[in-house]
PDB file of N, CA and C in Angstrom:
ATOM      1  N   UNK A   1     120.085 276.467 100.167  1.00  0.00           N
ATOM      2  CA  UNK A   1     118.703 276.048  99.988  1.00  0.00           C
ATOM      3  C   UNK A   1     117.784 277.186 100.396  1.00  0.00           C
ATOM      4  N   UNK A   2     116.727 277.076  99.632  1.00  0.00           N
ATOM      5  CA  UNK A   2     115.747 278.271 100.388  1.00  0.00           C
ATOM      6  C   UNK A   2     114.748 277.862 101.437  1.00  0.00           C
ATOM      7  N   UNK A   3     113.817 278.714 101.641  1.00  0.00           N
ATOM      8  CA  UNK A   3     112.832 277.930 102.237  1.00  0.00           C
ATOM      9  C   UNK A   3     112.196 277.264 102.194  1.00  0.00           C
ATOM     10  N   UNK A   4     111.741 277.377 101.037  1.00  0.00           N
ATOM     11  CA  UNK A   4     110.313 276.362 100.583  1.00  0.00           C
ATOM     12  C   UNK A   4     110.911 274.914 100.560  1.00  0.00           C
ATOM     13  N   UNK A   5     112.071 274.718 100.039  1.00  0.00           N
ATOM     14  CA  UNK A   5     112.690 273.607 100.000  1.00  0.00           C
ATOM     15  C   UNK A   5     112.683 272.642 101.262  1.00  0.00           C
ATOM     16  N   UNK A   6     113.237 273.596 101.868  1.00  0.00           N
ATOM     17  CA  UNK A   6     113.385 272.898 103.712  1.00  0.00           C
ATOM     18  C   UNK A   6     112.068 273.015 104.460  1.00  0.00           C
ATOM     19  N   UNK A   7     111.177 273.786 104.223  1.00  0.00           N
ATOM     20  CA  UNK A   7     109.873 273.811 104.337  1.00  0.00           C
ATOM     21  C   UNK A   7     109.129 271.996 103.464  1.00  0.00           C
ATOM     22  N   UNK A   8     109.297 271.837 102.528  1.00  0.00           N
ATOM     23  CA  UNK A   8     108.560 271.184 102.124  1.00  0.00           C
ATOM     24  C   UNK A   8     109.299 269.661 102.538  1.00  0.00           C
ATOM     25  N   UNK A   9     110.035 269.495 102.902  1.00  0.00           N
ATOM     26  CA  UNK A   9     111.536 268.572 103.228  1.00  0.00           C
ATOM     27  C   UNK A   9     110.793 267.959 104.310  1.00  0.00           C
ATOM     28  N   UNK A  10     109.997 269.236 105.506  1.00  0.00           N
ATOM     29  CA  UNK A  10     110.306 269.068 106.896  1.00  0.00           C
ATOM     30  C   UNK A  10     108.888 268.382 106.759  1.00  0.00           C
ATOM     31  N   UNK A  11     108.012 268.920 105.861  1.00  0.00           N
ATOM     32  CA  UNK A  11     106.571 268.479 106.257  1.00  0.00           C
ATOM     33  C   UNK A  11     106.668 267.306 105.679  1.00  0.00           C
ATOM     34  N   UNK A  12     107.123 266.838 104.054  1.00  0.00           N
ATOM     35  CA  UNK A  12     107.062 265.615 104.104  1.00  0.00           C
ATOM     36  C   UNK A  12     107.712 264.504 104.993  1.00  0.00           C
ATOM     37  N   UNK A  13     108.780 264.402 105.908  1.00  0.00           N
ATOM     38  CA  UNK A  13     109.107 263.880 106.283  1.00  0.00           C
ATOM     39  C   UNK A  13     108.274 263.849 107.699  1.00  0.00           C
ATOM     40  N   UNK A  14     107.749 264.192 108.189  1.00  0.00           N
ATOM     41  CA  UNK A  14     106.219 264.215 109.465  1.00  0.00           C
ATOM     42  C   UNK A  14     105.528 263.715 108.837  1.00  0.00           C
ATOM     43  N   UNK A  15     105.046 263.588 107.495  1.00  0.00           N
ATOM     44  CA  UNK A  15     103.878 262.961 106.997  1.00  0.00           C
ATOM     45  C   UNK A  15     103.915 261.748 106.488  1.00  0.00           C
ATOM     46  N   UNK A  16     105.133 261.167 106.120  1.00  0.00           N
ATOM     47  CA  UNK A  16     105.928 259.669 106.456  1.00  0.00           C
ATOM     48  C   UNK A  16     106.048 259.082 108.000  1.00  0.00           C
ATOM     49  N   UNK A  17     106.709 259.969 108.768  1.00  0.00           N
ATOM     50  CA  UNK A  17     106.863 259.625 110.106  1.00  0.00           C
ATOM     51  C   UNK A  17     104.986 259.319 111.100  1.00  0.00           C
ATOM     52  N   UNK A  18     104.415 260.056 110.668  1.00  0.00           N
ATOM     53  CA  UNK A  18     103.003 260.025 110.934  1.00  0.00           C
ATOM     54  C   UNK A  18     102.338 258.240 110.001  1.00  0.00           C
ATOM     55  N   UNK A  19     102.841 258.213 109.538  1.00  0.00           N
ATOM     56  CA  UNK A  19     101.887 256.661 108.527  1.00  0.00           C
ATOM     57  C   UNK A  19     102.397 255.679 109.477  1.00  0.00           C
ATOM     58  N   UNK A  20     104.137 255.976 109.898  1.00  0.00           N
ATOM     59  CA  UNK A  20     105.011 254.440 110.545  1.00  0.00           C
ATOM     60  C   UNK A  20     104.018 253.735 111.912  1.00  0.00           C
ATOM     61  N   UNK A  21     104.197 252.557 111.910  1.00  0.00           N
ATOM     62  CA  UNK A  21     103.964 252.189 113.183  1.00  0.00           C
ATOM     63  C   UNK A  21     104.650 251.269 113.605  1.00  0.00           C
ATOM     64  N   UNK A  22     105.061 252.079 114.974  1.00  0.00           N
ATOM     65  CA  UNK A  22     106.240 251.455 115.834  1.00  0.00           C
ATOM     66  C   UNK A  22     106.321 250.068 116.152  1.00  0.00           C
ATOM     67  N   UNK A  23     105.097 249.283 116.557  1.00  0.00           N
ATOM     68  CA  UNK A  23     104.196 248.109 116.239  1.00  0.00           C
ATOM     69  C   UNK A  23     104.755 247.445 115.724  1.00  0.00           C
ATOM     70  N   UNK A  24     104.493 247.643 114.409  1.00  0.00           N
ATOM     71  CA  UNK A  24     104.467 246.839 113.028  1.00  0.00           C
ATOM     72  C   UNK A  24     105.616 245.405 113.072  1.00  0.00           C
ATOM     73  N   UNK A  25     105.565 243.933 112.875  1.00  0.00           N
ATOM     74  CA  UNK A  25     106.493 243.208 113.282  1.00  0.00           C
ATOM     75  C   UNK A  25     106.224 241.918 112.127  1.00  0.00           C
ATOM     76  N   UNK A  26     106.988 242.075 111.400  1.00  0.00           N
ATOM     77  CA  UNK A  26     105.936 241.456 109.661  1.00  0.00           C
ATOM     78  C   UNK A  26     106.452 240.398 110.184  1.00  0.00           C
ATOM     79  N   UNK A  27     107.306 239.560 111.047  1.00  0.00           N
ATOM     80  CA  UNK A  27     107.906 238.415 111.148  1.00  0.00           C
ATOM     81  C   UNK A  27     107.292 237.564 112.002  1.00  0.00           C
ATOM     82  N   UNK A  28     106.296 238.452 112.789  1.00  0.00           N
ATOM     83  CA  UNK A  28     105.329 237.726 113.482  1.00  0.00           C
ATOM     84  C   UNK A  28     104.157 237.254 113.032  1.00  0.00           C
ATOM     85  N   UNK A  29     104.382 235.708 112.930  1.00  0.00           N
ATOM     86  CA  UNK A  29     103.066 235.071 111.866  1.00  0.00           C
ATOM     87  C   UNK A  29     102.516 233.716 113.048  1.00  0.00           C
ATOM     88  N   UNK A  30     101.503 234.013 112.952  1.00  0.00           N
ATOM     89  CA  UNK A  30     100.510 232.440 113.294  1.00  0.00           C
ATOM     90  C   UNK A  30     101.876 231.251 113.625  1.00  0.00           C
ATOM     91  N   UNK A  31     101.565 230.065 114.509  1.00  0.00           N
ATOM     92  CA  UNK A  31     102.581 229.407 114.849  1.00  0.00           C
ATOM     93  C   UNK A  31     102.227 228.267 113.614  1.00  0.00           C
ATOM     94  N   UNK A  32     101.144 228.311 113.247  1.00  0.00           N
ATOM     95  CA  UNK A  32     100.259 227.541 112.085  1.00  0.00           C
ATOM     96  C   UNK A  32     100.262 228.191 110.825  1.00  0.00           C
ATOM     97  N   UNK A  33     101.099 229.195 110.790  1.00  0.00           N
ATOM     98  CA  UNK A  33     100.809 229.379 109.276  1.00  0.00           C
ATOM     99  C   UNK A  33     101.609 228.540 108.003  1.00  0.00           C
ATOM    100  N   UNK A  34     100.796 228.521 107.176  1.00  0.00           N
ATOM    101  CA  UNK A  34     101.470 227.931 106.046  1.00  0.00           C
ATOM    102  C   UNK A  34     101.033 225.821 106.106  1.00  0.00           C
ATOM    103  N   UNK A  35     100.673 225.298 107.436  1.00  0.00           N
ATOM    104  CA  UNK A  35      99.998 223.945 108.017  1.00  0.00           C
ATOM    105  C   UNK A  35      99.168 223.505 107.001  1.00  0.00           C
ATOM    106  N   UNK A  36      98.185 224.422 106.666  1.00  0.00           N
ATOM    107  CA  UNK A  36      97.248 224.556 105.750  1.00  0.00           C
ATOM    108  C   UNK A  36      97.192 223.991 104.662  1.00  0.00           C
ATOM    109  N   UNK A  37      98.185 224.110 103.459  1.00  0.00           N
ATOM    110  CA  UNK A  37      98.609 224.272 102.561  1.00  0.00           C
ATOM    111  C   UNK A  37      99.705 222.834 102.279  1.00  0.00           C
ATOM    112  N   UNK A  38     100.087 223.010 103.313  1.00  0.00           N
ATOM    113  CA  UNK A  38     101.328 221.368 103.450  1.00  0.00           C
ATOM    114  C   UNK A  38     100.261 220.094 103.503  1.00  0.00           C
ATOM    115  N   UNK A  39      99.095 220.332 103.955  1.00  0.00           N
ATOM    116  CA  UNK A  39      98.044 219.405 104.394  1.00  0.00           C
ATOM    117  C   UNK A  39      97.465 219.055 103.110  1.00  0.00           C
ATOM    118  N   UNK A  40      96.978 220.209 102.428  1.00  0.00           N
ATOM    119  CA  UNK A  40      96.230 219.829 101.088  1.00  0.00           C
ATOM    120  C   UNK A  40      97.113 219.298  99.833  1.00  0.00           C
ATOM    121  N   UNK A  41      98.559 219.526  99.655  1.00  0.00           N
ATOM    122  CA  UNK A  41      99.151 219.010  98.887  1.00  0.00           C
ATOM    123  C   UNK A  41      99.504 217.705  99.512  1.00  0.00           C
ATOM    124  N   UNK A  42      99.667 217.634 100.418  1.00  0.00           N
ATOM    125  CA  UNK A  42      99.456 215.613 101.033  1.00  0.00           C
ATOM    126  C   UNK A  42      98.399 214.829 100.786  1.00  0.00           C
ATOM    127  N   UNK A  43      97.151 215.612 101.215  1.00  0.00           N
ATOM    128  CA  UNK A  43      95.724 214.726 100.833  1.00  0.00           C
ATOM    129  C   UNK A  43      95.771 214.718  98.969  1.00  0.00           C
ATOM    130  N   UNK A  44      96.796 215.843  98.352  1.00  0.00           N
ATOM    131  CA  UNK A  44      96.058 215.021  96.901  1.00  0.00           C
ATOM    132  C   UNK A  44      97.446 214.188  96.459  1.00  0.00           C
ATOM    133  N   UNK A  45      98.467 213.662  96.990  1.00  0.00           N
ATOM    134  CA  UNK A  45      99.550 212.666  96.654  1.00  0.00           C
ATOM    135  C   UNK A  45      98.389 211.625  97.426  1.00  0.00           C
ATOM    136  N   UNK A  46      98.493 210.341  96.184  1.00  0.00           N
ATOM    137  CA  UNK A  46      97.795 209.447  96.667  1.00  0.00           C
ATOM    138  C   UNK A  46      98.720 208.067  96.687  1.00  0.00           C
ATOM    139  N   UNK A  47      99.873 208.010  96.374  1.00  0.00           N
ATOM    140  CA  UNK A  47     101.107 207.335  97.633  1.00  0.00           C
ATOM    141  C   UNK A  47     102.425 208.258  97.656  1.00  0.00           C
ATOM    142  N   UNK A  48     102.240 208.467  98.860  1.00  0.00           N
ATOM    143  CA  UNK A  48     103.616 209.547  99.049  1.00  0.00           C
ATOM    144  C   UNK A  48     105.210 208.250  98.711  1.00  0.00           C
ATOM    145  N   UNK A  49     105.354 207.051  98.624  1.00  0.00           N
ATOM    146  CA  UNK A  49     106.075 206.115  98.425  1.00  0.00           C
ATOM    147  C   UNK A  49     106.786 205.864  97.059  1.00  0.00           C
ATOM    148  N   UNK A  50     105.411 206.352  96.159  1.00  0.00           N
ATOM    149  CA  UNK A  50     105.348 205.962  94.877  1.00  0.00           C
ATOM    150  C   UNK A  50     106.348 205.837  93.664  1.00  0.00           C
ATOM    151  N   UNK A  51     107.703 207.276  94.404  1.00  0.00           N
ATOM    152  CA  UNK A  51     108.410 207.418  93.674  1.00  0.00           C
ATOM    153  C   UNK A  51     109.898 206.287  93.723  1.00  0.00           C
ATOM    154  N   UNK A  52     110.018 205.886  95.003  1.00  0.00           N
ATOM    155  CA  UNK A  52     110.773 205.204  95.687  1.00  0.00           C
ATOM    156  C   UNK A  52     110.744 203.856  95.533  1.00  0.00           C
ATOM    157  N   UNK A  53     109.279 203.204  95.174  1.00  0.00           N
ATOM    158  CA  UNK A  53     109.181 202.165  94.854  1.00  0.00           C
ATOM    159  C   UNK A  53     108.501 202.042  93.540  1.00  0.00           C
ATOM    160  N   UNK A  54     108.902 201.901  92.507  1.00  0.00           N
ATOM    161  CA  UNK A  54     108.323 201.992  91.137  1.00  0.00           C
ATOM    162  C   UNK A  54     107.806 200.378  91.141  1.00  0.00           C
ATOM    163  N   UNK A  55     106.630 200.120  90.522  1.00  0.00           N
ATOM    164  CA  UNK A  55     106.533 198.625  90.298  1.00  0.00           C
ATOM    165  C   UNK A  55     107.649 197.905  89.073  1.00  0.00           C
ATOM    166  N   UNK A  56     107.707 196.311  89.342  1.00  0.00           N
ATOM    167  CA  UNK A  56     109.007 196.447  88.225  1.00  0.00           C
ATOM    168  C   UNK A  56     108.712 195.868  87.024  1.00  0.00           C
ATOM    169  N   UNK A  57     106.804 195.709  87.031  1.00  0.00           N
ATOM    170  CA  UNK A  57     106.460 195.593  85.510  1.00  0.00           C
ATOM    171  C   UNK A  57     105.151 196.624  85.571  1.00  0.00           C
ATOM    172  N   UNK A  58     105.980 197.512  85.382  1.00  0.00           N
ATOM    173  CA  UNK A  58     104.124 198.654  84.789  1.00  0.00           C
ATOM    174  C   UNK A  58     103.138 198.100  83.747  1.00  0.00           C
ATOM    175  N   UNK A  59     102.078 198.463  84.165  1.00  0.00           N
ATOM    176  CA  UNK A  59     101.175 198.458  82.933  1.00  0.00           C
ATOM    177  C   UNK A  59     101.553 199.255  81.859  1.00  0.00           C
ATOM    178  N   UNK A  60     101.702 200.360  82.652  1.00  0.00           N
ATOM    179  CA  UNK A  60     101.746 201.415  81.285  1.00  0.00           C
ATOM    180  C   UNK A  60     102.936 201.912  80.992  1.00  0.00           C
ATOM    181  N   UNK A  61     103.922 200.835  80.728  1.00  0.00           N
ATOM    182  CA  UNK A  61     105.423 201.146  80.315  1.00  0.00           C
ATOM    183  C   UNK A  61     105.032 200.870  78.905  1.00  0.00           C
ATOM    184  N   UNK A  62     105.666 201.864  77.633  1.00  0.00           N
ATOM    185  CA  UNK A  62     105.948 201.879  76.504  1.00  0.00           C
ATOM    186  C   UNK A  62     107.669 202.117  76.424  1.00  0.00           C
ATOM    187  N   UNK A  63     107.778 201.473  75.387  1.00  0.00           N
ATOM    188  CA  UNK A  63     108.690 202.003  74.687  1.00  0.00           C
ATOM    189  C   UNK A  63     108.856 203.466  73.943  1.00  0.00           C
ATOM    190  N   UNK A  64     109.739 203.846  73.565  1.00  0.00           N
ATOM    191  CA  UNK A  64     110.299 204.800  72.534  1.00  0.00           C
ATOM    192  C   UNK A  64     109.602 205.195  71.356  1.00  0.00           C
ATOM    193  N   UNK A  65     108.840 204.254  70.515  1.00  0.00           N
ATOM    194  CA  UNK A  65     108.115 204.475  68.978  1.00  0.00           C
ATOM    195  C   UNK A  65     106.782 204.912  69.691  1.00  0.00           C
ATOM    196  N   UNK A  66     106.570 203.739  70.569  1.00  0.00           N
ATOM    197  CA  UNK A  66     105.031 203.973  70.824  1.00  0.00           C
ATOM    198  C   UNK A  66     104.779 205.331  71.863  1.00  0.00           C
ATOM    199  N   UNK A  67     105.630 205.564  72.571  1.00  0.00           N
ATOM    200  CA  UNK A  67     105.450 207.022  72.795  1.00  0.00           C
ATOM    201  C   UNK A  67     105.757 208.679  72.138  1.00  0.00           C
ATOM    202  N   UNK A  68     106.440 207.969  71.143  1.00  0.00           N
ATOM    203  CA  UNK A  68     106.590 209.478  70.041  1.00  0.00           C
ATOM    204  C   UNK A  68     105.240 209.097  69.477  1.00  0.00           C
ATOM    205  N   UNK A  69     104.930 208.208  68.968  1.00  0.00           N
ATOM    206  CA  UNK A  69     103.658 207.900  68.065  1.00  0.00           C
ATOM    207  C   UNK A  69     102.313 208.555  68.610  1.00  0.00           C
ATOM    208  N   UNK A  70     102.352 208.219  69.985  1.00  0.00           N
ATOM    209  CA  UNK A  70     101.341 208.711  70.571  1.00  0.00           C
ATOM    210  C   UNK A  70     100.922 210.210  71.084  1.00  0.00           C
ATOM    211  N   UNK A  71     102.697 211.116  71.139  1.00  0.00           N
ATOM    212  CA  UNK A  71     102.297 211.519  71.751  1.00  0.00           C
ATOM    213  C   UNK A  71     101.870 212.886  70.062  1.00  0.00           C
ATOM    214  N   UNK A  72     102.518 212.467  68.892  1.00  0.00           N
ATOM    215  CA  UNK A  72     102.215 213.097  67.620  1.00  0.00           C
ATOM    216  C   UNK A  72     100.620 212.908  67.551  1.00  0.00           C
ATOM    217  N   UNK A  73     100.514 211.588  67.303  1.00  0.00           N
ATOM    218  CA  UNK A  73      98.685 212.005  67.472  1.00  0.00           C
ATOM    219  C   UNK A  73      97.840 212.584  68.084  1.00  0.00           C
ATOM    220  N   UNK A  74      98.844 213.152  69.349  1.00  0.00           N
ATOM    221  CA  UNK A  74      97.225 213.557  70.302  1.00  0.00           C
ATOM    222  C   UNK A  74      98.169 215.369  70.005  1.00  0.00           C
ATOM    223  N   UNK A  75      99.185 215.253  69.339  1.00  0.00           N
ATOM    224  CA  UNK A  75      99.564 216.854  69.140  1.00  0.00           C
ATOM    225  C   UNK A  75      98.896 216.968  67.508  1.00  0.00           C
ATOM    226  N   UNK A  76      98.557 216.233  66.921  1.00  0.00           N
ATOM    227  CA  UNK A  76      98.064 216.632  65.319  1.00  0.00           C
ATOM    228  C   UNK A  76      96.262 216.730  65.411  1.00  0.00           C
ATOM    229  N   UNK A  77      95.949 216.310  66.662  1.00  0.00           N
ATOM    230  CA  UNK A  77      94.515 216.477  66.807  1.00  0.00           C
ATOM    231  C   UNK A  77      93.721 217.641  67.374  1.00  0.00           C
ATOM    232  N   UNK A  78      95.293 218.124  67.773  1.00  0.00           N
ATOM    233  CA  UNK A  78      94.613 219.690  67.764  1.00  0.00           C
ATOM    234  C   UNK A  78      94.604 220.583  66.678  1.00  0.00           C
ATOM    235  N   UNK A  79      95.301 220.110  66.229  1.00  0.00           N
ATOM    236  CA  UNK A  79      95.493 220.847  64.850  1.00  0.00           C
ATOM    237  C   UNK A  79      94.447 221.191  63.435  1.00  0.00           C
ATOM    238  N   UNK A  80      93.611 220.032  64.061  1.00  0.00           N
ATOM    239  CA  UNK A  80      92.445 220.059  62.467  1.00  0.00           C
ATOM    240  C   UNK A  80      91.125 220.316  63.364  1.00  0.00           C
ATOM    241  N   UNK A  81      91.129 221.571  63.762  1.00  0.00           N
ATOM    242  CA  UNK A  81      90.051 222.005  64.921  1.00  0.00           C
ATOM    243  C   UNK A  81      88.616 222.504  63.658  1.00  0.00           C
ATOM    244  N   UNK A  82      87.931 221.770  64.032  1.00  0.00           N
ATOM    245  CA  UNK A  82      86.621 222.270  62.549  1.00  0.00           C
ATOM    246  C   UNK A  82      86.015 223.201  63.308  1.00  0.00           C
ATOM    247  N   UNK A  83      85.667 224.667  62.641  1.00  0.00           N
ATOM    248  CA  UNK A  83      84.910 225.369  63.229  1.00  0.00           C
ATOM    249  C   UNK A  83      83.275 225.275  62.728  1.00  0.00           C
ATOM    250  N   UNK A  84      82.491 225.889  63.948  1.00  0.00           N
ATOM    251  CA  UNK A  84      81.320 225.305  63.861  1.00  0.00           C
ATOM    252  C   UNK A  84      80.935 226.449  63.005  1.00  0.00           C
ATOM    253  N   UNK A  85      79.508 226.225  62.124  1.00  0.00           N
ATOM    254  CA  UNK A  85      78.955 226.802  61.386  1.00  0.00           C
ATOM    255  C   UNK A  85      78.029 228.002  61.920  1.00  0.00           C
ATOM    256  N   UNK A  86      77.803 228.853  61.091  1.00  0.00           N
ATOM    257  CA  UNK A  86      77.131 230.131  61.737  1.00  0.00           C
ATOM    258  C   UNK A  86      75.507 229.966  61.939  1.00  0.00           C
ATOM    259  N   UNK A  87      74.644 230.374  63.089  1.00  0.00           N
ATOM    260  CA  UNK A  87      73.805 230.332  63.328  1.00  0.00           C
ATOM    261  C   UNK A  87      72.756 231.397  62.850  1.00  0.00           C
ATOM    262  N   UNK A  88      71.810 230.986  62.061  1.00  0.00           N
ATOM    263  CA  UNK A  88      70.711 231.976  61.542  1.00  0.00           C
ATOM    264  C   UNK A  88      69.325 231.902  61.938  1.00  0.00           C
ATOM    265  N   UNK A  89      69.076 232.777  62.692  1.00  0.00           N
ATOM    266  CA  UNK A  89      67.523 233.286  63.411  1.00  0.00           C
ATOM    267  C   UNK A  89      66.830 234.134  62.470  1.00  0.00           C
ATOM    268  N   UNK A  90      65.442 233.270  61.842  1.00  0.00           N
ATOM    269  CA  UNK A  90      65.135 234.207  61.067  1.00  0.00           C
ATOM    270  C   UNK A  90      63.637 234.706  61.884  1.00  0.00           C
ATOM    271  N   UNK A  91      63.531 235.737  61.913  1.00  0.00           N
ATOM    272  CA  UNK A  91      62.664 236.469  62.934  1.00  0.00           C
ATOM    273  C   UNK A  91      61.269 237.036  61.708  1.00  0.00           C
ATOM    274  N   UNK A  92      60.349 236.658  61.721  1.00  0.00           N
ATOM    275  CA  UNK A  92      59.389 237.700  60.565  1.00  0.00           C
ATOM    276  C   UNK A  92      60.097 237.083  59.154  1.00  0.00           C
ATOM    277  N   UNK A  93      60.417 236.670  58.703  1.00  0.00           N
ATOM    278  CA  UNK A  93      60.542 236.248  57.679  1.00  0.00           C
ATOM    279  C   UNK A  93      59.888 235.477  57.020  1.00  0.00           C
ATOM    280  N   UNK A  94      60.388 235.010  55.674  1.00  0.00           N
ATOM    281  CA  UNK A  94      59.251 234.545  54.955  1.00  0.00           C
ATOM    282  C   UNK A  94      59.604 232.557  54.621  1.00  0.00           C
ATOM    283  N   UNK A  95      60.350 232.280  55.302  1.00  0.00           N
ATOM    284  CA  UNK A  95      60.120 230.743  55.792  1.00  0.00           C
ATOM    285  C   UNK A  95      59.229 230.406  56.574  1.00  0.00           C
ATOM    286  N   UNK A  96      58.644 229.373  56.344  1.00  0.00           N
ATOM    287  CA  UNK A  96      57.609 228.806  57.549  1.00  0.00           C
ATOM    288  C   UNK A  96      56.547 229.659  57.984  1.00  0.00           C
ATOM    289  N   UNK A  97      55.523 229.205  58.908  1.00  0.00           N
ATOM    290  CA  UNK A  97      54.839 230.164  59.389  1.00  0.00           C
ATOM    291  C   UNK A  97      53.471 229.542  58.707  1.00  0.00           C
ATOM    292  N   UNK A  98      52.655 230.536  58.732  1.00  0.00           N
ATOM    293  CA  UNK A  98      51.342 230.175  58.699  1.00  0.00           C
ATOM    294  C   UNK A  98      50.907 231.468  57.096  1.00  0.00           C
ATOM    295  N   UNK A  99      51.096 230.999  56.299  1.00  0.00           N
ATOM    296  CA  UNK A  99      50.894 232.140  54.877  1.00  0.00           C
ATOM    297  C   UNK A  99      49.483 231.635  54.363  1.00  0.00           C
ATOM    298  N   UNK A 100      48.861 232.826  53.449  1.00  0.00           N
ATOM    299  CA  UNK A 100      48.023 232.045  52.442  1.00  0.00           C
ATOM    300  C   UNK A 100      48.396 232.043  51.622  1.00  0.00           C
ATOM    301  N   UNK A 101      48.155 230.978  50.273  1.00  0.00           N
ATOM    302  CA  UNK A 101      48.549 230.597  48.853  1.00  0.00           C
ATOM    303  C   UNK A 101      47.226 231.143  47.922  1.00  0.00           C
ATOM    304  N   UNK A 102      46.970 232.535  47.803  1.00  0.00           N
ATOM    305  CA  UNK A 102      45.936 232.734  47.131  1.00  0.00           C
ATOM    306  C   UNK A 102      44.772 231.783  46.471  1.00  0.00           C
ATOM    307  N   UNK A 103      44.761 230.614  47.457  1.00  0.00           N
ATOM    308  CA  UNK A 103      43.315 230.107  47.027  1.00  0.00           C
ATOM    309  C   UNK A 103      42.240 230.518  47.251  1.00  0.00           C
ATOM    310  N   UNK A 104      41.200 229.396  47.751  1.00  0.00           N
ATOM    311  CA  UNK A 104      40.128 229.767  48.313  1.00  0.00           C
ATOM    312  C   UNK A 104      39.647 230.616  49.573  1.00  0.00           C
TER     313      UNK A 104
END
């Protein structure tokens, strides 16, 4: 090797060693972290039970037809999306307004 090599070897490696900090301990977190977050996905389940006890006549039990049926209509209604028509500002032009009709 020459010099420059081991020269440039030695400084980058001081200039890595210079950024580290001895410190640094990523595993040390808040005894609360993450509390936060467990809390707000509880307040929006509005019965944490719900799954465990199903009622044993739903309202909104369908069958098989009536849920393919339904769920084709609300997929074919996106489908015929009408676009809206183009908007025209006529500025100085010769609609409307206050003109004379070469009379009096």
């Amino acid at each position: 090797m020459n010099y420059k090599t081991i020269l440039t070897a030695a400084i980058s490696g001081l200039m890595l060693a210079a950024c580290a900090d001895g410190n640094y301990r990523p595993y040390n977190l808040d005894d609360k972290f993450g509390q936060v977050e467990k809390q707000m996905v509880q307040a929006q389940i509005a019965d944490p039970e719900a799954a465990r006890n199903p009622p044993a006549n739903s309202p909104r039990k369908m069958d098989g037809y009536a849920g393919v049926n339904t769920l084709r209509s609300y997929r074919d209604g996106f489908g015929t999306i009408v676009q809206p028509q183009g908007l025209t500002i006529n500025i100085g032009g010769a609609s409307g307004g206050s003109g004379s009709s070469g009379g009096q």
